[in-house]
C-alpha atoms as a PDB file:
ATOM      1  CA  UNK A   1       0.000   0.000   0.000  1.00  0.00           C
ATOM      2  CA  UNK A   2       1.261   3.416  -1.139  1.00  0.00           C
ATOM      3  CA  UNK A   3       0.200   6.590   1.137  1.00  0.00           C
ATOM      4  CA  UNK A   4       0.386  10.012  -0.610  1.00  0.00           C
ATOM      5  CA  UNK A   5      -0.302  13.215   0.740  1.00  0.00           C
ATOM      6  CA  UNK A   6      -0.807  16.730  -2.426  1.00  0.00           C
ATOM      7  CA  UNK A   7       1.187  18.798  -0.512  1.00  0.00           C
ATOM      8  CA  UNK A   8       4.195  16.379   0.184  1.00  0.00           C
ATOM      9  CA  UNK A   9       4.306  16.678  -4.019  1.00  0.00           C
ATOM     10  CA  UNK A  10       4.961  20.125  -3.678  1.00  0.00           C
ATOM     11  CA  UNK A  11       8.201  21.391  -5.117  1.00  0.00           C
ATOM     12  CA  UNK A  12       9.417  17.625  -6.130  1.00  0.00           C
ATOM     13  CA  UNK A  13       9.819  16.329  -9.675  1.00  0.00           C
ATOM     14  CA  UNK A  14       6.374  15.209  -9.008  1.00  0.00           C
ATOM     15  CA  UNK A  15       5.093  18.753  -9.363  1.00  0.00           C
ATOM     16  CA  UNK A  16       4.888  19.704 -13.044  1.00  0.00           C
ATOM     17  CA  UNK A  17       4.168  23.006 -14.171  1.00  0.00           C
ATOM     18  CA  UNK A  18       3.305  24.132 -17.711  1.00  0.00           C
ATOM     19  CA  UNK A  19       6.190  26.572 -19.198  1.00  0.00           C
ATOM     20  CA  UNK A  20       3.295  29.004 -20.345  1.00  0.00           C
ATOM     21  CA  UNK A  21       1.656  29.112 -16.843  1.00  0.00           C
ATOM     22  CA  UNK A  22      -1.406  27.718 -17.606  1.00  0.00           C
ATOM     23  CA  UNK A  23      -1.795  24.632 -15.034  1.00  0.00           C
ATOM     24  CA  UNK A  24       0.026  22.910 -12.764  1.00  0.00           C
ATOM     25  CA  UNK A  25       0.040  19.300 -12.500  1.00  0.00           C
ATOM     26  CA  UNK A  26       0.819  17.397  -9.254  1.00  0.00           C
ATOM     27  CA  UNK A  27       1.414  12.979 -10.657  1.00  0.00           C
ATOM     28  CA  UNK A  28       0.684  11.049  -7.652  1.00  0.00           C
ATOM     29  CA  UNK A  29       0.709   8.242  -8.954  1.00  0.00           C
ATOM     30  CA  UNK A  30       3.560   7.504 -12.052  1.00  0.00           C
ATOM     31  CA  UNK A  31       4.802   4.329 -14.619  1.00  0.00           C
ATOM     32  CA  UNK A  32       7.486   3.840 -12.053  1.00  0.00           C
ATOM     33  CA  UNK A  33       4.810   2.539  -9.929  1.00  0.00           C
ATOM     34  CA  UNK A  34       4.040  -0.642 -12.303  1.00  0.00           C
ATOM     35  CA  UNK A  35       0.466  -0.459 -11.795  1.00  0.00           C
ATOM     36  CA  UNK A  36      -0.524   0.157 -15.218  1.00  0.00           C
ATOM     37  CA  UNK A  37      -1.853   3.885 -15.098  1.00  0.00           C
ATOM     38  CA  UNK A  38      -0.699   7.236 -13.984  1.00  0.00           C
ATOM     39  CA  UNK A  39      -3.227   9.416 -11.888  1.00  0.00           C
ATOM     40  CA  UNK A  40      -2.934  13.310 -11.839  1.00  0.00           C
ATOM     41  CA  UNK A  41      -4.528  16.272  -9.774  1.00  0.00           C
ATOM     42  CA  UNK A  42      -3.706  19.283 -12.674  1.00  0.00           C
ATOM     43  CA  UNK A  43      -4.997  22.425 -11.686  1.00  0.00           C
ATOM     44  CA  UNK A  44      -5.832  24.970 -14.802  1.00  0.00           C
ATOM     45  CA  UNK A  45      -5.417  28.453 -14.117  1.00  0.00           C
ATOM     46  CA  UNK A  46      -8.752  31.037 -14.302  1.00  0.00           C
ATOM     47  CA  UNK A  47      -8.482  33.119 -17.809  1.00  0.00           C
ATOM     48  CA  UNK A  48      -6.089  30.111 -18.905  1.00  0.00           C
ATOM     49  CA  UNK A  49      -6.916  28.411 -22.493  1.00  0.00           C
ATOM     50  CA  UNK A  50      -4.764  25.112 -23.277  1.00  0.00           C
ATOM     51  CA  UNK A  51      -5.292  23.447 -26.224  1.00  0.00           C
ATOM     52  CA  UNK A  52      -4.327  19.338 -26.016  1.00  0.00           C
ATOM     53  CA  UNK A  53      -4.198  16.577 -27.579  1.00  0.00           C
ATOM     54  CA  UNK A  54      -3.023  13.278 -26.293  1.00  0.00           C
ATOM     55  CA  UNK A  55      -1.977  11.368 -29.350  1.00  0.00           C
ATOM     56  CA  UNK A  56      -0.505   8.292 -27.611  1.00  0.00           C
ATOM     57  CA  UNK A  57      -2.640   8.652 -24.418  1.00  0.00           C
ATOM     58  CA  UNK A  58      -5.920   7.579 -23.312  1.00  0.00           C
ATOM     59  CA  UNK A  59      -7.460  10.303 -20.613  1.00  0.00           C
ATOM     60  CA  UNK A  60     -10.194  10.323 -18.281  1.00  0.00           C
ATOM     61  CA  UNK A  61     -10.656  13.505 -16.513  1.00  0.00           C
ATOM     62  CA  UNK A  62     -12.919  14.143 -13.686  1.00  0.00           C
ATOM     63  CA  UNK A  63     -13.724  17.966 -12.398  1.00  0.00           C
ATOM     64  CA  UNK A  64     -13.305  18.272  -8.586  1.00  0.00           C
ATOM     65  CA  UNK A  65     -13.832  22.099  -8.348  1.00  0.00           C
ATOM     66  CA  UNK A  66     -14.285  25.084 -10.673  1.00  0.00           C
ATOM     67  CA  UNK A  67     -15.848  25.962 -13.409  1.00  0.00           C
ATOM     68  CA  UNK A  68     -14.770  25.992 -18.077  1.00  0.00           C
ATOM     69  CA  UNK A  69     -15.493  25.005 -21.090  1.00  0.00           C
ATOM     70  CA  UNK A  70     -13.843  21.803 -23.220  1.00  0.00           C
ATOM     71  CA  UNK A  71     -14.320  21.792 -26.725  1.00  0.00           C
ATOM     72  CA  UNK A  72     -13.863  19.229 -29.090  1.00  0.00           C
ATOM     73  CA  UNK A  73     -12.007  20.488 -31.562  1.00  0.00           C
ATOM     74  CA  UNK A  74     -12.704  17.681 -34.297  1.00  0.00           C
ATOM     75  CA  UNK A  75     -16.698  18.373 -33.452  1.00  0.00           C
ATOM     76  CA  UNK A  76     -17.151  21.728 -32.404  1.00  0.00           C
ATOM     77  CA  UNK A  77     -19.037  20.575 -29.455  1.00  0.00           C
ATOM     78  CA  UNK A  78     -18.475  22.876 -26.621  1.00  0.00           C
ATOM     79  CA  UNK A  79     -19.516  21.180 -22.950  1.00  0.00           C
ATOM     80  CA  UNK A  80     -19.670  22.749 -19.636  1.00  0.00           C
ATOM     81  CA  UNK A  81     -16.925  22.179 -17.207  1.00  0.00           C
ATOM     82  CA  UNK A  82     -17.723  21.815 -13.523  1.00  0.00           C
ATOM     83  CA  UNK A  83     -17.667  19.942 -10.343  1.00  0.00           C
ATOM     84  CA  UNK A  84     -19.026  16.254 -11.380  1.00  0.00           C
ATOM     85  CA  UNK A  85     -18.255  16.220 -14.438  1.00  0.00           C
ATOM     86  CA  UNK A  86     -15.996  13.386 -16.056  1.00  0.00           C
ATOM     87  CA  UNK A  87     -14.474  13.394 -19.767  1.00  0.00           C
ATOM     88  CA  UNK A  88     -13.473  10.217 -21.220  1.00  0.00           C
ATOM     89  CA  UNK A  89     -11.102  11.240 -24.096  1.00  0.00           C
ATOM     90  CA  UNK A  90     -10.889   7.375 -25.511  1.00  0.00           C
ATOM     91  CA  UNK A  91     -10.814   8.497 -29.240  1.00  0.00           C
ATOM     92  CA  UNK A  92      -7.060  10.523 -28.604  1.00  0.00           C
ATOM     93  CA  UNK A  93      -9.710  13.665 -29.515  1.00  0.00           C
ATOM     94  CA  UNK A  94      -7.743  17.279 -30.084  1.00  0.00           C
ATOM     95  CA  UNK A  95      -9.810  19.423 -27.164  1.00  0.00           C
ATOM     96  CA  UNK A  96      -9.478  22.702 -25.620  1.00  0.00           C
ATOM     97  CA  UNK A  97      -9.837  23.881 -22.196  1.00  0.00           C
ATOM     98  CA  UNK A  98     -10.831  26.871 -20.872  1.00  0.00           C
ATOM     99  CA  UNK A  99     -10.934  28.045 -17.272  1.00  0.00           C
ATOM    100  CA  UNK A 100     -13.309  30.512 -15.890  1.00  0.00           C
ATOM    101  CA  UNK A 101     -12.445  29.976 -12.431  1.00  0.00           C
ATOM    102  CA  UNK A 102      -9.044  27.923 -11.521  1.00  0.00           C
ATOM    103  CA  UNK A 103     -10.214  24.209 -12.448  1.00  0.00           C
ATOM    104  CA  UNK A 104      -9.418  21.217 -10.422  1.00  0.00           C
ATOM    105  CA  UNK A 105      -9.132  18.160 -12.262  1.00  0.00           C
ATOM    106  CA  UNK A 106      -7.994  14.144 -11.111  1.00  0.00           C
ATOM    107  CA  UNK A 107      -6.919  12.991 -14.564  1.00  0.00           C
ATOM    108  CA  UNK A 108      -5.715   9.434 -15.331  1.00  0.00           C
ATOM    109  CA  UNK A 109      -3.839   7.773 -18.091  1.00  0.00           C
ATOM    110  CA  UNK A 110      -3.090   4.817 -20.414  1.00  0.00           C
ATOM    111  CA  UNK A 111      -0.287   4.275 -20.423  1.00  0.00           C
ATOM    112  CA  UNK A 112       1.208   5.644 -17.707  1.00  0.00           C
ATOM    113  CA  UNK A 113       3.160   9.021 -17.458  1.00  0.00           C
ATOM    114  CA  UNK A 114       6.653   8.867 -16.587  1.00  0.00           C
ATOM    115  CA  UNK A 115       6.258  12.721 -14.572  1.00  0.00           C
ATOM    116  CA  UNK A 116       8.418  14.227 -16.881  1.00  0.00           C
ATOM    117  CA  UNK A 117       5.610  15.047 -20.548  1.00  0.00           C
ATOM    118  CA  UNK A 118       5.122  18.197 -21.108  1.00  0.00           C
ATOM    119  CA  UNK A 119       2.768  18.989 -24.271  1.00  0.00           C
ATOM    120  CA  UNK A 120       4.710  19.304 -26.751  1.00  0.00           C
ATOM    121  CA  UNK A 121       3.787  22.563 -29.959  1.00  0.00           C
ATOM    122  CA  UNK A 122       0.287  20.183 -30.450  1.00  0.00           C
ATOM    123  CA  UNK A 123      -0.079  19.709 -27.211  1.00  0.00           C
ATOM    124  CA  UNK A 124       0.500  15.815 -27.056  1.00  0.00           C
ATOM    125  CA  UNK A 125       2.290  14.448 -24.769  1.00  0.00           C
ATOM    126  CA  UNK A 126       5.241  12.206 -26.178  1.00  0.00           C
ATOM    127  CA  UNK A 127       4.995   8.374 -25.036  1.00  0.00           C
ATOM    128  CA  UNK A 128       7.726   7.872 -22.822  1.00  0.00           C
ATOM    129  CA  UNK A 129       8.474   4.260 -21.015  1.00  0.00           C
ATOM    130  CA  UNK A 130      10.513   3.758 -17.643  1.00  0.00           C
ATOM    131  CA  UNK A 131      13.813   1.649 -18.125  1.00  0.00           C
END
């Protein structure tokens, strides 16, 4: 059994943040761990748009507090963000974000982040594996 506490994250390698300022991303739970997903609490800054795209990734994302606006950018479907709601983005679908208020969001993926993705100019994350 593994015990983690957010704020024992802070200011590790386990505390990402994005190079334009638009979220932070806290990875609890990593590849390293051999369990066969990673699991996230990402915080999106208020006024903050980040477009995404996770190419090699499956991602399920479930709001814990706030309040945006995703967008499917292959659709143009626009769908309210807020506390309850869970994205499933099984179809590696280019989306945007957009926070009104700072967004809280417990994000998990297939396969597993490493901790050390950052989107990349399309916003994908590249597939890295652990040695």
């Amino acid at each position: 059994m593994r015990i983690t506490y957010i704020e024992d994250l802070n200011d590790t390698d386990r505390d990402v943040h994005a190079e334009n300022g638009n979220w932070r991303s806290r990875r609890i739970v990593l590849a390293k761990e051999g369990v066969g997903f990673s699991f996230h609490e990402t915080i999106l800054y208020a006024g903050t748009t980040t477009e995404m795209w996770y190419a090699n990734h499956i991602e399920a994302v479930y709001c814990v507090g706030g309040t945006g606006e995703l967008l499917n950018r292959e659709t143009g479907e626009k769908h309210e963000v807020r506390d309850g709601m869970c994205y499933l983005l099984d179809g590696n679908e280019k989306h945007t974000l957009t926070a009104y208020t700072d967004l809280r969001m417990a994000c998990v993926f297939n396969p597993p982040v490493t901790g050390r993705e950052v989107h990349d100019e399309n916003g994908v994350y590249p597939l890295i594996t652990e040695d």
